[in-house]
C-alpha atoms as a PDB file:
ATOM      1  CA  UNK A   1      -0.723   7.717   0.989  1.00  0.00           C
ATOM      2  CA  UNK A   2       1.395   4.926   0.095  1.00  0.00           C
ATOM      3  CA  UNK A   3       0.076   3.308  -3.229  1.00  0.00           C
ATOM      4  CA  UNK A   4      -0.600   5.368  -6.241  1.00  0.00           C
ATOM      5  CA  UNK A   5      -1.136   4.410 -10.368  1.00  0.00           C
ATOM      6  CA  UNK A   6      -2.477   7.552 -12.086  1.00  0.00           C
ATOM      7  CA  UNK A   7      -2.933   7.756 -15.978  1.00  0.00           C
ATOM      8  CA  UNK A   8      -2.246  11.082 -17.676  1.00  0.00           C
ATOM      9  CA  UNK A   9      -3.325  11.829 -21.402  1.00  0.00           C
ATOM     10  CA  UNK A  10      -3.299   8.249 -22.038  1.00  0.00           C
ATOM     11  CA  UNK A  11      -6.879   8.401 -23.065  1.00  0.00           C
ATOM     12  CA  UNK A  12      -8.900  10.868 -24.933  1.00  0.00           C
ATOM     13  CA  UNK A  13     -12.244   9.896 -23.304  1.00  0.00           C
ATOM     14  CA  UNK A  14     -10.309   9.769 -19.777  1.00  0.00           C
ATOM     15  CA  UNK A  15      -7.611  12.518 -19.655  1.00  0.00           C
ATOM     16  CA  UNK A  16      -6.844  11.585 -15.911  1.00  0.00           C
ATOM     17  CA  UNK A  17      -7.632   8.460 -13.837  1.00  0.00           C
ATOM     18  CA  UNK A  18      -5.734   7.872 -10.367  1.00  0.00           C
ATOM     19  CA  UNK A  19      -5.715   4.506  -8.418  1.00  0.00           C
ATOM     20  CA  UNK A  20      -4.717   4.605  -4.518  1.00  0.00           C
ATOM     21  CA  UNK A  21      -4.235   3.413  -1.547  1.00  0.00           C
ATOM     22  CA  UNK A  22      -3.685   5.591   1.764  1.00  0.00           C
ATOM     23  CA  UNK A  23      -1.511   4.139   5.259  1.00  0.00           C
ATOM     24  CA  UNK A  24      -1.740   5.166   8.384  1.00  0.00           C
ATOM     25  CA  UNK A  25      -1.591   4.724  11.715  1.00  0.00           C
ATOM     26  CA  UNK A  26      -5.291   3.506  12.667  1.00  0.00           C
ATOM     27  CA  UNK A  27      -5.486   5.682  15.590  1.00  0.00           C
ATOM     28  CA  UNK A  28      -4.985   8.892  13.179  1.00  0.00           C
ATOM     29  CA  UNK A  29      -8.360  11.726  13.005  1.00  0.00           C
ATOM     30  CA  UNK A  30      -9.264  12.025   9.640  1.00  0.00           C
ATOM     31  CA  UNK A  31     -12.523  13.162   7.661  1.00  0.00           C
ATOM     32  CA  UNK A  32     -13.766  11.454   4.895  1.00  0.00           C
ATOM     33  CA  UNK A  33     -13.667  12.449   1.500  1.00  0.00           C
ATOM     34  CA  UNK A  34     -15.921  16.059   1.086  1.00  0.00           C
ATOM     35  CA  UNK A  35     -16.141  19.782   0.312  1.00  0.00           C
ATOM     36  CA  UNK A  36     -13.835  21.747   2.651  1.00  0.00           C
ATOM     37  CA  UNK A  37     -12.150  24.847   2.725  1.00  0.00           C
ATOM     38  CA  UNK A  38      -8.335  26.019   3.961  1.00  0.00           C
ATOM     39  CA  UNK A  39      -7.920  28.803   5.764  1.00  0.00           C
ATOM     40  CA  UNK A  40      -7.784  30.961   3.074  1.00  0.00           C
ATOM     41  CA  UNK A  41     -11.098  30.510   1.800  1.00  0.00           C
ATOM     42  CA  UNK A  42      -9.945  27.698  -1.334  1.00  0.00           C
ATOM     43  CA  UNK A  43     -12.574  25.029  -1.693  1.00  0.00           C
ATOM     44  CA  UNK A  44     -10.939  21.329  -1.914  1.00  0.00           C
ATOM     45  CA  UNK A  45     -12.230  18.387  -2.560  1.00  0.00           C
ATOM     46  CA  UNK A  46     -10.772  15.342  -0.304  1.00  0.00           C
ATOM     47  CA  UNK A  47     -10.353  13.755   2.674  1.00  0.00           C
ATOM     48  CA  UNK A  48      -8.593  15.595   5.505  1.00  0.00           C
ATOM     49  CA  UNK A  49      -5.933  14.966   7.807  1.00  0.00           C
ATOM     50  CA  UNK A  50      -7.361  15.872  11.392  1.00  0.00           C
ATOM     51  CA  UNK A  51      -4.099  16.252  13.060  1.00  0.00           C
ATOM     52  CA  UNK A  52      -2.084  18.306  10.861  1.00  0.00           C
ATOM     53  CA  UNK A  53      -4.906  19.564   9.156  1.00  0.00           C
ATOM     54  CA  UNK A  54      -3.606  18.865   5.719  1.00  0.00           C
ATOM     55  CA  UNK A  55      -4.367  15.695   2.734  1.00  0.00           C
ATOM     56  CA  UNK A  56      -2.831  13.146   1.130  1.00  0.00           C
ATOM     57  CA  UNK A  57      -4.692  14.173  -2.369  1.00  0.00           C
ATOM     58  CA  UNK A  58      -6.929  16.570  -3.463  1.00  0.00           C
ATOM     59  CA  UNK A  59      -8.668  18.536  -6.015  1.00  0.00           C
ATOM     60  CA  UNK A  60      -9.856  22.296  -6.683  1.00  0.00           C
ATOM     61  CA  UNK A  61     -13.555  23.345  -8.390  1.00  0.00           C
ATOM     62  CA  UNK A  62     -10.719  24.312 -11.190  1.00  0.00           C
ATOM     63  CA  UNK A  63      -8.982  21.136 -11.740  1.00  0.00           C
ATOM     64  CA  UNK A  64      -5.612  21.707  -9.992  1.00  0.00           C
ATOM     65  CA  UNK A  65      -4.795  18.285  -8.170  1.00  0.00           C
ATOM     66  CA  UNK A  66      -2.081  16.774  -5.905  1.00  0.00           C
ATOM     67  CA  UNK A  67      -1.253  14.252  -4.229  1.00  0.00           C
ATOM     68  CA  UNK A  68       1.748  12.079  -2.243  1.00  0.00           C
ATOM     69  CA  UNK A  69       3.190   9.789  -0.894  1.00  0.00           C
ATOM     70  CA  UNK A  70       5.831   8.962   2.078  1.00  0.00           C
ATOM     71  CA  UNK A  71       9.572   7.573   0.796  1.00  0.00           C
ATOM     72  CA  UNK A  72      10.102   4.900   3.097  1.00  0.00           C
ATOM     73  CA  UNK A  73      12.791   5.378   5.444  1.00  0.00           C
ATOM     74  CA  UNK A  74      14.946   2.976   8.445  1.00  0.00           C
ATOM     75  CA  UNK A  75      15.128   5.793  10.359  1.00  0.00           C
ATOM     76  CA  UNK A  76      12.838   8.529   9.454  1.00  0.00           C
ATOM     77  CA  UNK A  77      13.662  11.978  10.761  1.00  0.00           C
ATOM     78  CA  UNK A  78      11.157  14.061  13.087  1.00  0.00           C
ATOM     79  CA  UNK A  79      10.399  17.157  10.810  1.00  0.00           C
ATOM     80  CA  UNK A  80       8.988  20.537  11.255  1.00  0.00           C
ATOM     81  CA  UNK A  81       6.141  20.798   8.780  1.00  0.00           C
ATOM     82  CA  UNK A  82       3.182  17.708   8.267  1.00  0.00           C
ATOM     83  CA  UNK A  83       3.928  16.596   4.384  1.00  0.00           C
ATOM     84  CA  UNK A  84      -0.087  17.170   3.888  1.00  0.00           C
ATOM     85  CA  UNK A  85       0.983  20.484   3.564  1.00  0.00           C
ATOM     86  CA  UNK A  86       2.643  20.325   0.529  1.00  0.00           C
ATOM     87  CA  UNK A  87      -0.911  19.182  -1.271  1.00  0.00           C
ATOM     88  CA  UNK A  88      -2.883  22.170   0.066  1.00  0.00           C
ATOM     89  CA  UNK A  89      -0.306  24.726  -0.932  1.00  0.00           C
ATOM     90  CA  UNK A  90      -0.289  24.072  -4.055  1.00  0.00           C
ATOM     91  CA  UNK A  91      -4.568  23.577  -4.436  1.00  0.00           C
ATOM     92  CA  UNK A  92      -4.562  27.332  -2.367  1.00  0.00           C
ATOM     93  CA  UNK A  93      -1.652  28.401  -5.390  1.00  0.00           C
ATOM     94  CA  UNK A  94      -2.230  30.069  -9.147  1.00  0.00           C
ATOM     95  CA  UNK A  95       1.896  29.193  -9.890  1.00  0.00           C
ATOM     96  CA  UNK A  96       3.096  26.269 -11.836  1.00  0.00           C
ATOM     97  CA  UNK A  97       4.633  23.450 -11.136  1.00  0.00           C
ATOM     98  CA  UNK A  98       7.724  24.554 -11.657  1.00  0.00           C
ATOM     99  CA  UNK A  99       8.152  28.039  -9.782  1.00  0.00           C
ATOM    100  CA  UNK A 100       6.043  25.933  -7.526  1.00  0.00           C
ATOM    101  CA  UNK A 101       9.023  23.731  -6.914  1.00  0.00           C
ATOM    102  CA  UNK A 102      11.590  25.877  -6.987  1.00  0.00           C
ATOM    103  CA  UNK A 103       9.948  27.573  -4.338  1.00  0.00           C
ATOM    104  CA  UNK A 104       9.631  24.615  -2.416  1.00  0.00           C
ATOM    105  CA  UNK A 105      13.187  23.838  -2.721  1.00  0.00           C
ATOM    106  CA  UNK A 106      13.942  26.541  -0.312  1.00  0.00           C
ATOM    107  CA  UNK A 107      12.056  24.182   2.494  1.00  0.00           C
ATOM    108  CA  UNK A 108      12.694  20.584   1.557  1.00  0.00           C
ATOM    109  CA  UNK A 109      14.111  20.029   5.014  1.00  0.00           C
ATOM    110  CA  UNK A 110      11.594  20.917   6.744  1.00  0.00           C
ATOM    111  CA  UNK A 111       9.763  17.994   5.544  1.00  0.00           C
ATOM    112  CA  UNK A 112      10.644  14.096   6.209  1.00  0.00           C
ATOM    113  CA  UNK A 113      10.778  12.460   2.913  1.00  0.00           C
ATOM    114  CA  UNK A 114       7.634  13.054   0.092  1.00  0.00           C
ATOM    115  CA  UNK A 115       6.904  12.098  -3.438  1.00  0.00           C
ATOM    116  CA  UNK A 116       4.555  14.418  -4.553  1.00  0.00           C
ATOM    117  CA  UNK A 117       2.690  14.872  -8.233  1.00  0.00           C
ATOM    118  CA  UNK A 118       1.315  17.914  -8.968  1.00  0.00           C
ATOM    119  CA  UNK A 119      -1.119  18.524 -11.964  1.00  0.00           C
ATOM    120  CA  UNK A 120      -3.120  21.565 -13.351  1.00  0.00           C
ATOM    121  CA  UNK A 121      -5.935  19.702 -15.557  1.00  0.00           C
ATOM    122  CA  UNK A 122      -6.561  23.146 -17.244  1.00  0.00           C
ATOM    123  CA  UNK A 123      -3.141  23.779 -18.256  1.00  0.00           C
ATOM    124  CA  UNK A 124      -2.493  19.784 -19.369  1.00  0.00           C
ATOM    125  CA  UNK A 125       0.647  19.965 -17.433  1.00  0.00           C
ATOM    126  CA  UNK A 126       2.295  17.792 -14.520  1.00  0.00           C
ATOM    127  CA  UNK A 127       5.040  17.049 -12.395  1.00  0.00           C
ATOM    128  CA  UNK A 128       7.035  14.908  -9.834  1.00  0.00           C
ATOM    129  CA  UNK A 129       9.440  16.744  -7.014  1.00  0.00           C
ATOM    130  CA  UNK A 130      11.007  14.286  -4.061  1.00  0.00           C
ATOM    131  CA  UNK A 131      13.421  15.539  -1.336  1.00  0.00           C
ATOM    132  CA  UNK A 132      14.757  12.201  -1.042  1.00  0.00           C
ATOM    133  CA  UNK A 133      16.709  11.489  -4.657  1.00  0.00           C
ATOM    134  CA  UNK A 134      19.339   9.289  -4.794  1.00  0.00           C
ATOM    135  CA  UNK A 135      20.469  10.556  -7.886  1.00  0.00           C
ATOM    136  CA  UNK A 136      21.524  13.788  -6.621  1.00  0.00           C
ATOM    137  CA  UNK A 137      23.516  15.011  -3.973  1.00  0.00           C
ATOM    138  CA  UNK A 138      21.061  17.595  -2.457  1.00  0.00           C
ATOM    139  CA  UNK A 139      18.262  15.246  -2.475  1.00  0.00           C
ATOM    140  CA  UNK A 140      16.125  17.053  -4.319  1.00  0.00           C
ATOM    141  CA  UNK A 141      14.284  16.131  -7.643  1.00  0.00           C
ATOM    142  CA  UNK A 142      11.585  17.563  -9.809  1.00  0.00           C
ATOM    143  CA  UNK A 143      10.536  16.953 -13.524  1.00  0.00           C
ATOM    144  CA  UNK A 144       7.433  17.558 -15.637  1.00  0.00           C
ATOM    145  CA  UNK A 145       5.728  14.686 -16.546  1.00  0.00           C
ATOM    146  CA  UNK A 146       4.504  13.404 -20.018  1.00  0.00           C
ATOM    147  CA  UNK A 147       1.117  11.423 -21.061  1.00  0.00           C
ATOM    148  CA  UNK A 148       1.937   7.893 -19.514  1.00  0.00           C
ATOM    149  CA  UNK A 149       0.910   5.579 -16.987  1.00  0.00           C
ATOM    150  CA  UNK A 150       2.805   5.999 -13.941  1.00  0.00           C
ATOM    151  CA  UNK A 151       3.190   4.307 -10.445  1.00  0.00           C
ATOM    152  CA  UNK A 152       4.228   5.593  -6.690  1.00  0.00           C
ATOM    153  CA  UNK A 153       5.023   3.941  -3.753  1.00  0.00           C
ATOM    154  CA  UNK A 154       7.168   4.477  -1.140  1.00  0.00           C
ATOM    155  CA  UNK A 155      10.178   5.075  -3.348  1.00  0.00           C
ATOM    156  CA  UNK A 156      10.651   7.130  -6.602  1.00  0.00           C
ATOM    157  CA  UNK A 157       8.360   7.170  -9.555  1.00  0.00           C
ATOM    158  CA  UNK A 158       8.238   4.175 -10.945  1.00  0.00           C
ATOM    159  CA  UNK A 159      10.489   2.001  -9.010  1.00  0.00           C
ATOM    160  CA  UNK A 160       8.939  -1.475  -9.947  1.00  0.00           C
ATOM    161  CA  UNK A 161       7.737  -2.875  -6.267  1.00  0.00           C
ATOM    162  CA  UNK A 162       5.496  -5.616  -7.161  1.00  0.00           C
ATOM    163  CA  UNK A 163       2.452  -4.016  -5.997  1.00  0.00           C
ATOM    164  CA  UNK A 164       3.430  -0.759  -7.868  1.00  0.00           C
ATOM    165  CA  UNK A 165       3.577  -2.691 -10.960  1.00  0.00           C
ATOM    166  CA  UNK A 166       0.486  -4.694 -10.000  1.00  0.00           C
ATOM    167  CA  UNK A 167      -1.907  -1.588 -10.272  1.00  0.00           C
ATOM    168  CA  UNK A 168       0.125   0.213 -13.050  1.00  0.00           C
ATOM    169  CA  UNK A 169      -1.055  -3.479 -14.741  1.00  0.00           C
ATOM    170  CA  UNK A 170      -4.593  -3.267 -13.074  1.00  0.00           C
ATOM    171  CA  UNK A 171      -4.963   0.816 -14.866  1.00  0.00           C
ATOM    172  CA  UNK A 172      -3.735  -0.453 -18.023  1.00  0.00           C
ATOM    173  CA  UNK A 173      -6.364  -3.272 -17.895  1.00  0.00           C
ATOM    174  CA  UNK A 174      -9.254  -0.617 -17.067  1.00  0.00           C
ATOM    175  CA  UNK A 175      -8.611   1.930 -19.378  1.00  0.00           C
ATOM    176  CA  UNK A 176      -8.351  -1.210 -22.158  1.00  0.00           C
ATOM    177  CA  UNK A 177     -11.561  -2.113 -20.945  1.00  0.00           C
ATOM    178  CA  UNK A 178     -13.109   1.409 -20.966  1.00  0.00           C
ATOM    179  CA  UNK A 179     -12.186   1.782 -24.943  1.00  0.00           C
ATOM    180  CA  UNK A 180     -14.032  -0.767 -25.352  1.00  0.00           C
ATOM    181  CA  UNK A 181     -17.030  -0.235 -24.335  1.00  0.00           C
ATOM    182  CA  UNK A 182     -17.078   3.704 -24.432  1.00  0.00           C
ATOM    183  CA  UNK A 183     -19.523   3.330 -21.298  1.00  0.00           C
ATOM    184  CA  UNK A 184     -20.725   5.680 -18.426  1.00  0.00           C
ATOM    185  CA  UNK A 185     -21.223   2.608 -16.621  1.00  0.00           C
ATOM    186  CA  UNK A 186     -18.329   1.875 -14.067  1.00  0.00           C
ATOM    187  CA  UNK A 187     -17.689  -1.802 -14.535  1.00  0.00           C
ATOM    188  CA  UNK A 188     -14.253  -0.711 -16.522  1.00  0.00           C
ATOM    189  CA  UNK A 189     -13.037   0.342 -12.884  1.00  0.00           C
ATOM    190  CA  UNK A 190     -13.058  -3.194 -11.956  1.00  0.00           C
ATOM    191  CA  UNK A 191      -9.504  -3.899 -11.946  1.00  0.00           C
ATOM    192  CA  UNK A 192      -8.813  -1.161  -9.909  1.00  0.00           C
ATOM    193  CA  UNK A 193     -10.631  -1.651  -6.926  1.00  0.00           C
ATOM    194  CA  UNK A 194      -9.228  -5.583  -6.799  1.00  0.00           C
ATOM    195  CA  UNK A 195      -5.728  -4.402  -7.286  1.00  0.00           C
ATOM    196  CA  UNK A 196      -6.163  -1.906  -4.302  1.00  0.00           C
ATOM    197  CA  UNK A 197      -7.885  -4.842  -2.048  1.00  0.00           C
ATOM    198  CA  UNK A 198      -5.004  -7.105  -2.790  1.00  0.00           C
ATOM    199  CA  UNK A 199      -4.106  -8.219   1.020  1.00  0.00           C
ATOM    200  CA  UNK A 200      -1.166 -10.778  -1.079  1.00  0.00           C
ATOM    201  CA  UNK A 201       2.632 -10.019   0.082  1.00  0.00           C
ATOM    202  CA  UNK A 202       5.147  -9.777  -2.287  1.00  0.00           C
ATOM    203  CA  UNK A 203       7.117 -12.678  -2.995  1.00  0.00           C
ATOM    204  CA  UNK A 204      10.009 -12.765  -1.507  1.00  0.00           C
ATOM    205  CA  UNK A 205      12.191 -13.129  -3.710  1.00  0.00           C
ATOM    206  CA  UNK A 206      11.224  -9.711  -4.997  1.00  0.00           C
ATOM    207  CA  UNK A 207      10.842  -8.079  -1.720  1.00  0.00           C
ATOM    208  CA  UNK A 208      12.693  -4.599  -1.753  1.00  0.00           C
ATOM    209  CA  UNK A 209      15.023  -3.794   0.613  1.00  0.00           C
ATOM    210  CA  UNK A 210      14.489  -0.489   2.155  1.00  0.00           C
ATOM    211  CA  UNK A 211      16.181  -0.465   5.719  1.00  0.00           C
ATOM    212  CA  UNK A 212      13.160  -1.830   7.618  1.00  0.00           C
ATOM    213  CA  UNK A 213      12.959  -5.628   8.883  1.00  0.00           C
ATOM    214  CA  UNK A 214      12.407  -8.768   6.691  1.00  0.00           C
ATOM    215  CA  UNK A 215       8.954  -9.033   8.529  1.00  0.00           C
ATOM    216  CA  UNK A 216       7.832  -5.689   8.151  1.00  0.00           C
ATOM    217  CA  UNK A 217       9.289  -5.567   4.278  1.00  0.00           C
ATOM    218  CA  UNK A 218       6.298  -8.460   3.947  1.00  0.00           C
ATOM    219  CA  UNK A 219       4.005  -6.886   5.737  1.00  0.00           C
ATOM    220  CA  UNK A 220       4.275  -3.428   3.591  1.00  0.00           C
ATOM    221  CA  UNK A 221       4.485  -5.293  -0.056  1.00  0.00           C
ATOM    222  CA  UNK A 222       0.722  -6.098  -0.489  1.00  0.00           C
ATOM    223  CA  UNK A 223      -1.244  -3.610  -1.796  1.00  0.00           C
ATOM    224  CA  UNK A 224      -3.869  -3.129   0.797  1.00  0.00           C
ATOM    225  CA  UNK A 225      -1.779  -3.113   4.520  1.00  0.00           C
ATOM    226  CA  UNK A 226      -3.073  -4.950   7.606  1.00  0.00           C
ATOM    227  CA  UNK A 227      -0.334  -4.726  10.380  1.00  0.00           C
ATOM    228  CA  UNK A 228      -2.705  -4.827  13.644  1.00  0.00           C
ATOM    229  CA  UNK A 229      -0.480  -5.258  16.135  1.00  0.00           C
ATOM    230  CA  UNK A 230       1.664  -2.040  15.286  1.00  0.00           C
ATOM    231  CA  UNK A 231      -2.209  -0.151  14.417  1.00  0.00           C
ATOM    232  CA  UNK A 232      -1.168   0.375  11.186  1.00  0.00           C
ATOM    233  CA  UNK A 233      -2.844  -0.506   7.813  1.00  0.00           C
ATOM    234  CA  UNK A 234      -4.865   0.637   4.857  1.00  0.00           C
ATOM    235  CA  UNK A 235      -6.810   3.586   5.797  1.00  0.00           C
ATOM    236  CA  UNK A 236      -8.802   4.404   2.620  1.00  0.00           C
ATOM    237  CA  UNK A 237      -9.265   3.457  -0.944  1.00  0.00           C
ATOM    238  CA  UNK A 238      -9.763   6.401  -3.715  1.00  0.00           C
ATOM    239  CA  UNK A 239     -10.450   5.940  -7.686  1.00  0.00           C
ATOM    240  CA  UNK A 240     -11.016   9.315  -9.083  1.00  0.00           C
ATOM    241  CA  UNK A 241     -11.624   9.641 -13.287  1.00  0.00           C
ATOM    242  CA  UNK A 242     -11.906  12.790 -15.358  1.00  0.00           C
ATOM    243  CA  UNK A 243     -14.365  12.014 -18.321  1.00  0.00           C
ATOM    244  CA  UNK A 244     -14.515  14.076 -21.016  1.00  0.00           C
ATOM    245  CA  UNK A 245     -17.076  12.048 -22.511  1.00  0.00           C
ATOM    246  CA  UNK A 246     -18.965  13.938 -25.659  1.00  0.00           C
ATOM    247  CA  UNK A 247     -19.577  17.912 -23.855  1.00  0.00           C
ATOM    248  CA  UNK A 248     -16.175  19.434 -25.513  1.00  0.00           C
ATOM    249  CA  UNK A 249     -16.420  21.405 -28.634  1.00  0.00           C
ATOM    250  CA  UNK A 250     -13.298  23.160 -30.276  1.00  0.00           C
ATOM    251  CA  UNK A 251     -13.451  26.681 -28.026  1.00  0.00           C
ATOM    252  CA  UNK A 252     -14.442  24.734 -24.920  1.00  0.00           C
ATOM    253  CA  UNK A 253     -13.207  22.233 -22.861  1.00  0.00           C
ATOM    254  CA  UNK A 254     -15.588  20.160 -20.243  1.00  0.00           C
ATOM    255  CA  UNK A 255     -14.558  17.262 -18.119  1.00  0.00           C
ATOM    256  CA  UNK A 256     -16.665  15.390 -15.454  1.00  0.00           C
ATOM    257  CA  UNK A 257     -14.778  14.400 -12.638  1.00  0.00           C
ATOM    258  CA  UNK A 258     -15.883  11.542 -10.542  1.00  0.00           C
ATOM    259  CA  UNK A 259     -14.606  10.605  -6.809  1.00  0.00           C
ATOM    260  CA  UNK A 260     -15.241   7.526  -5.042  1.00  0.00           C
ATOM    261  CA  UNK A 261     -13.700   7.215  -1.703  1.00  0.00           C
ATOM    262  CA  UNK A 262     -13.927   3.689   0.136  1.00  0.00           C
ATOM    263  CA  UNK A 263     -12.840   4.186   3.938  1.00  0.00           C
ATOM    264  CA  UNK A 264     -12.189   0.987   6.042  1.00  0.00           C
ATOM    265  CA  UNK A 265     -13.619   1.174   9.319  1.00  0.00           C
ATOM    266  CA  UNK A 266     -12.501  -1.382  12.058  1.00  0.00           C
ATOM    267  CA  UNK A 267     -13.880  -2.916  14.553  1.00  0.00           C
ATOM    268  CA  UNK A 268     -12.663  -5.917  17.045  1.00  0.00           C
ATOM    269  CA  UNK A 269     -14.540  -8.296  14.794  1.00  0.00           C
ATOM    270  CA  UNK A 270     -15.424  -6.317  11.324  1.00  0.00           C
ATOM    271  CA  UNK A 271     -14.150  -4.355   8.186  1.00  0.00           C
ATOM    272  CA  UNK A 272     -17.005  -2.418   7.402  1.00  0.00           C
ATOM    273  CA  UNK A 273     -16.011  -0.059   4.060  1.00  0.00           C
ATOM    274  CA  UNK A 274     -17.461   3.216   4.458  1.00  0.00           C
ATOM    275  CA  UNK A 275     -18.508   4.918   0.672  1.00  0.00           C
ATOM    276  CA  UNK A 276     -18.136   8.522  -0.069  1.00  0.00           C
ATOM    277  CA  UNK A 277     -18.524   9.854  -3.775  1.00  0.00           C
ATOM    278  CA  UNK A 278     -18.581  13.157  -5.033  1.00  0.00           C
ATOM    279  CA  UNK A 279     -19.169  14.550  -8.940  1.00  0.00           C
ATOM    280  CA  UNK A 280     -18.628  17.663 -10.211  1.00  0.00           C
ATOM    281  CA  UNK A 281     -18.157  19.408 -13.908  1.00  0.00           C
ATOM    282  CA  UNK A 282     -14.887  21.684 -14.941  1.00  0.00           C
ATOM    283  CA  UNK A 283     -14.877  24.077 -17.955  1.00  0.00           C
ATOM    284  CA  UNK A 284     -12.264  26.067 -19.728  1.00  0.00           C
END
């Protein structure tokens, strides 16, 4: 995944609402977004790397979720372990996030370079951890999160790409609109699903600069990714939003979480989105 804006605790109505965008190579097995379950007999809910056998985010029947994305790199190194890994062991875990992590330091080089957020909607609590810091020497980063809107790319949390800030804006803009109206209806979502169709590079003035070529820097700076000739590009589009709507009372908590999955399939003439949803209830 390579595009991510996720709202935590901004809203009381919507305690959780994540925007994204998942690259990859075209050529690249994957299952749409469904009911699965790991070897180990945990039920997820996502779509599934066929390759490595892993995700690029995911939820439990319980409310832990994860997700990540890849830090951009000139020269990425070949690593031991698939980074879809790192969502499924924490959805098969019962740990925090942070005994999670420090766990997970141990193995940070076994993995090329991740972002990856980790939340536990039951326990309210959620975190970033990156083997690819700059602001330390190992490398390695992790810190809980507060209620915020956020935004992840290719680079750390919150670096301000264009298209990063573009559908931080675009969240902000829905979850505006949803106060407003307070509705079941999905229109609020709007903004969301035009920020993650934006095909618009960067300009270049504010193109970053992260080791890769001047053409492919363009290339990689609109939110949705079309780079055909390398078969490489926007695989799928996911908005998922946990509504509490008007089921809690003050000994229980209820949310309603809602998945919609757009997956582009292409053809030599046609872009044909594929539509998966799925909608299930969590209690506590």
């Amino acid at each position: 995944m390579c595009l991510i804006a996720f709202a935590i605790g901004v809203s009381t109505r919507w305690p959780l609402v994540i925007a994204s965008n998942r690259d990859e190579f075209l050529d690249r097995p994957t299952l749409p977004l469904d009911r699965w379950q790991t070897a180990c007999g945990q039920e997820i809910i996502s779509g599934r790397d066929q390759r490595a056998g892993g995700t690029w985010l995911g939820m439990t029947p319980a409310g832990r979720v994860a997700f990540l994305t890849n830090v951009r790199e000139a020269k990425p190194k070949v690593a031991a372990l698939s980074r879809g890994e790192l969502v499924t062991r924490w959805l098969e875990g019962h740990s925090d996030a942070a005994a999670f992590s420090a766990l997970l330091e141990g193995d940070k080089h076994r993995y090329a370079g991740f972002n990856l957020v980790l939340g536990d909607l039951q326990r309210n609590a959620w975190a970033w951890t990156t083997n690819r810091s700059v602001a330390t020497n190992s490398g390695w980063h992790s810190e809980m999160l507060e209620a915020g809107v956020y935004g992840l790319s290719n680079a750390a949390l919150d670096t301000p790409w264009p298209k990063t800030l573009a559908l931080k804006n675009a969240l902000k803009a829905s979850l505006q609109l949803a106060a407003k109206a307070n509705s079941q209806d999905e229109f609020w979502q709007g903004p969301l699903w035009t920020a993650l169709g934006n095909r618009a590079p960067a300009p270049f003035h504010l193109l970053p600069s992260t080791g890769v070529s001047e053409v492919m820097e363009i290339a990689l700076s609109s939110a949705f990714v079309e780079i055909p000739e390398h078969g490489y590009g926007t695989r799928s589009s996911t908005v998922l939003v946990a509504d509490r709507g008007l089921k809690s009372t003050s000994t229980t908590t209820s949310l309603r979480i809602d998945m919609k999955e757009q997956t582009y399939l292409r053809s030599s003439t046609d872009e044909i989105p594929a539509i998966c949803s799925m909608s299930f209830d969590i209690s506590w």
